[in-house]
Protein backbone atom coordinates (compact mmCIF):
# COMPACT_ATOMS: atom_id res chain seq x y z
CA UNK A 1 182.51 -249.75 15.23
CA UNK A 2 179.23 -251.28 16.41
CA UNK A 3 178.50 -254.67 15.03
CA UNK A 4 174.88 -254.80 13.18
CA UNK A 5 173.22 -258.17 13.28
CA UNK A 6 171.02 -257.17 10.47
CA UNK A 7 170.53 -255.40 6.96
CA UNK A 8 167.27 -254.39 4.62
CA UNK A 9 167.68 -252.81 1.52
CA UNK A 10 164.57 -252.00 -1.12
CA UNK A 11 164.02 -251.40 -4.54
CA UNK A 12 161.05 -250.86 -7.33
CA UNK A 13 161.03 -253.70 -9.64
CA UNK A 14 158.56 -253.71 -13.24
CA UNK A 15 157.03 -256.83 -12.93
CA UNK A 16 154.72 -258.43 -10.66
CA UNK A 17 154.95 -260.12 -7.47
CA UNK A 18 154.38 -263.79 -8.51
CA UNK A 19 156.98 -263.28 -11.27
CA UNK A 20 159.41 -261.44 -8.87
CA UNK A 21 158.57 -264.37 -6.41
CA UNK A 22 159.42 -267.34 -9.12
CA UNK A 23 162.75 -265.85 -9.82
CA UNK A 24 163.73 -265.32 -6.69
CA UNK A 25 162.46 -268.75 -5.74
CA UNK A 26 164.38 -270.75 -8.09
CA UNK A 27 167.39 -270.02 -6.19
CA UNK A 28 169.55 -271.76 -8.85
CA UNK A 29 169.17 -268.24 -10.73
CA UNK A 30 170.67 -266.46 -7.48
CA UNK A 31 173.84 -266.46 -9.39
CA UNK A 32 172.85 -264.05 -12.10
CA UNK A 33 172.59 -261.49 -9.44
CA UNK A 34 174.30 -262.24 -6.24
CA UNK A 35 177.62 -260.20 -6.57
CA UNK A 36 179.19 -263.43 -4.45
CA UNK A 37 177.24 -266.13 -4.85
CA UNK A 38 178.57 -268.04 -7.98
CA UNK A 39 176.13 -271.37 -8.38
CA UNK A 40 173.26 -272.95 -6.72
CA UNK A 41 173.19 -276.81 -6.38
CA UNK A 42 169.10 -277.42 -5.71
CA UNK A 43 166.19 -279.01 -7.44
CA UNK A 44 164.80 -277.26 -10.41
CA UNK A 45 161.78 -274.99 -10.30
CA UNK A 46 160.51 -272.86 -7.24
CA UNK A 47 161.71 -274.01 -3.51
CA UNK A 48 159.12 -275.10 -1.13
CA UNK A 49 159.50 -274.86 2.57
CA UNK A 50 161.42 -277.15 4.24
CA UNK A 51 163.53 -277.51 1.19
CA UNK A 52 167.31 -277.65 1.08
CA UNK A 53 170.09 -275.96 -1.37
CA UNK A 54 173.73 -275.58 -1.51
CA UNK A 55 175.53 -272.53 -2.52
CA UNK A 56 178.84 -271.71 -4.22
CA UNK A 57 180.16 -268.72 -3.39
CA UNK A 58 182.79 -266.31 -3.79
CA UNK A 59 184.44 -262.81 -2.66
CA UNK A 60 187.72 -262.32 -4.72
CA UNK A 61 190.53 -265.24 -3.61
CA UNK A 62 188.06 -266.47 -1.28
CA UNK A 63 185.35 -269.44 -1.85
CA UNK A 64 183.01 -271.37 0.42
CA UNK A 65 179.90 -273.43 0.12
CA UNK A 66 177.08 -272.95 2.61
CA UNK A 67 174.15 -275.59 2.69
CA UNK A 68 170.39 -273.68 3.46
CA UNK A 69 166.87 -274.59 4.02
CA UNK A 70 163.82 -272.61 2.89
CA UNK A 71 162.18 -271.21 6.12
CA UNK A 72 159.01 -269.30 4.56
CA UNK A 73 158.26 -269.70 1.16
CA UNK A 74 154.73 -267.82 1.19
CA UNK A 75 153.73 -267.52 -2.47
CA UNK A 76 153.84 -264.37 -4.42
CA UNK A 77 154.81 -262.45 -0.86
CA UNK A 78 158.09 -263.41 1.16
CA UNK A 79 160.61 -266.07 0.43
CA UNK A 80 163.46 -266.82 3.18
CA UNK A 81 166.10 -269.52 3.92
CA UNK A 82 168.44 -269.93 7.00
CA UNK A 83 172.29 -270.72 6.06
CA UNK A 84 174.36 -273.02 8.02
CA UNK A 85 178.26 -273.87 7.74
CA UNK A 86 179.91 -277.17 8.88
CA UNK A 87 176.18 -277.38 10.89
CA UNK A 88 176.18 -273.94 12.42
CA UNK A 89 174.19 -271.24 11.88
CA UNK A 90 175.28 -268.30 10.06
CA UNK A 91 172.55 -266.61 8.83
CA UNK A 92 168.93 -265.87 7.79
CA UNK A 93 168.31 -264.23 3.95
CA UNK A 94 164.97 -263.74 3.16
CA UNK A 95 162.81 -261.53 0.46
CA UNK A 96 159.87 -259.36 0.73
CA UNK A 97 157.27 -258.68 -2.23
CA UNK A 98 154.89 -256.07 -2.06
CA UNK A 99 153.00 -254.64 -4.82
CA UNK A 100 153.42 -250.90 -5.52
CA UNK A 101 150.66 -249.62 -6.97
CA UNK A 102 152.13 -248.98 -10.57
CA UNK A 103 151.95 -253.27 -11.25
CA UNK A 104 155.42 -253.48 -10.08
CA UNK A 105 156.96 -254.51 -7.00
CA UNK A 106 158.73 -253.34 -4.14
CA UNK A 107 161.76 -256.12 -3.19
CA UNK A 108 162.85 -256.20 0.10
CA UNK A 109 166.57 -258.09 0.60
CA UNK A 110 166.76 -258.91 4.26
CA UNK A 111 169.60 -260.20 6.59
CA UNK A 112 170.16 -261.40 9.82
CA UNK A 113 173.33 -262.35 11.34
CA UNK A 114 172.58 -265.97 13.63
CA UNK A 115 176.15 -266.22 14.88
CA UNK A 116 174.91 -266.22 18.33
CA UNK A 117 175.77 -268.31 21.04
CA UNK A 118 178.38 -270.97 22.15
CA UNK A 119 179.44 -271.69 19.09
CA UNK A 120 179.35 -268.46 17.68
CA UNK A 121 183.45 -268.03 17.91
CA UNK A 122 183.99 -270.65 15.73
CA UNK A 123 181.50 -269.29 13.48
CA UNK A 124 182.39 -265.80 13.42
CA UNK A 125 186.12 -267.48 12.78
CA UNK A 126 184.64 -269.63 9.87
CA UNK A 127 183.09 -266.65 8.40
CA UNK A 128 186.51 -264.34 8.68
CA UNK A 129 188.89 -267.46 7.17
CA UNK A 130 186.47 -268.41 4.41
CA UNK A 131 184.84 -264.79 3.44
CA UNK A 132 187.77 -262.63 4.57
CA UNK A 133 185.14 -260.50 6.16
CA UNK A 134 185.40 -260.01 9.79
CA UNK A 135 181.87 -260.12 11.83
CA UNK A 136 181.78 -256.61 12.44
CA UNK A 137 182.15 -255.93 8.82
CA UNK A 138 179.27 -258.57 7.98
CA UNK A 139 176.44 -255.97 7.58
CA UNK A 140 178.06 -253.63 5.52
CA UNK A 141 179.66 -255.80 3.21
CA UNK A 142 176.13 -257.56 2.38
CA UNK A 143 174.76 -254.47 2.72
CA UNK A 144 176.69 -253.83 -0.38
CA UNK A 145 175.83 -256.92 -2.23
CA UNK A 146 172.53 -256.47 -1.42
CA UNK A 147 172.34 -252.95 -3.37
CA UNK A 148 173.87 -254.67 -6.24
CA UNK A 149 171.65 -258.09 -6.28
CA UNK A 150 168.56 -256.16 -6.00
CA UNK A 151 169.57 -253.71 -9.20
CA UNK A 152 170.60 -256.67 -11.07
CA UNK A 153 167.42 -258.70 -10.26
CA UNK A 154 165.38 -255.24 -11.37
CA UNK A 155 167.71 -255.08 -14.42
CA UNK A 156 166.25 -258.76 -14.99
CA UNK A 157 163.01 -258.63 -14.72
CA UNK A 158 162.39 -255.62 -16.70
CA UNK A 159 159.72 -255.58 -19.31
């Protein structure tokens, strides 16, 4: 099996882009929807760029934290953060907003594995011991959650 270093998924959401933007910007609500993440520890209110969270997470037995920092936080259009463990990086998880025509919005979930370089073996090991997901399995499994946090963030925001 081919290892994928990243994942989109899409979906129509009734409501706006600023108000699809706030929610997904006040990344302490990421746990209403996120089929793994559990809690966010950050500041309340929309993220800014250059601002830093902590997430709870977890995948049946298995829980981690990962710490992030908001990388683009363009208002009303795309909202991204890059994840680090134990100060490596794991990945970037970002958001796209476009409007569709109808007044809704078309969400775009994006993923891209950063578990590159020389200390990407301990990473990739991190991610396997603490997710029980091996690196090659990444993609799909977010893949997955990705489908469901997308639905559940439509569900939501519904009108």
């Amino acid at each position: 099996m081919d290892r994928e270093w990243s994942v989109e998924e899409s979906i129509s959401v009734a409501a706006a882009p600023a108000a699809v933007y706030r929610a997904v910007s006040e990344v302490r609500r990421m746990g209403e929807w996120s089929p793994e993440c559990r809690a966010v520890w950050a500041r309340r209110g929309p993220l800014r760029r250059g601002e830093r969270f902590v997430g709870f997470n977890r995948r049946g037995l298995y829980v981690w934290f990962t710490t992030s920092r908001v990388t683009v936080a363009d208002q009303d259009r795309e909202f991204a953060f890059r994840v680090d463990s134990f100060g490596l990086p794991i990945a970037e998880w970002g958001y796209r907003f476009e409007p569709d025509g109808d007044g809704g919005t078309t969400v775009t979930e994006y993923w891209r594995d950063l578990r590159t370089g020389r200390g990407a073996p301990f990473a990739e090991l991190l991610g396997k011991v603490f997710t029980g997901v091996a690196p090659e399995r990444r993609a799909q499994a977010n893949r997955i959650g990705m489908r469901a946090t997308l639905d559940r963030l439509r569900q939501a925001l519904a009108v």
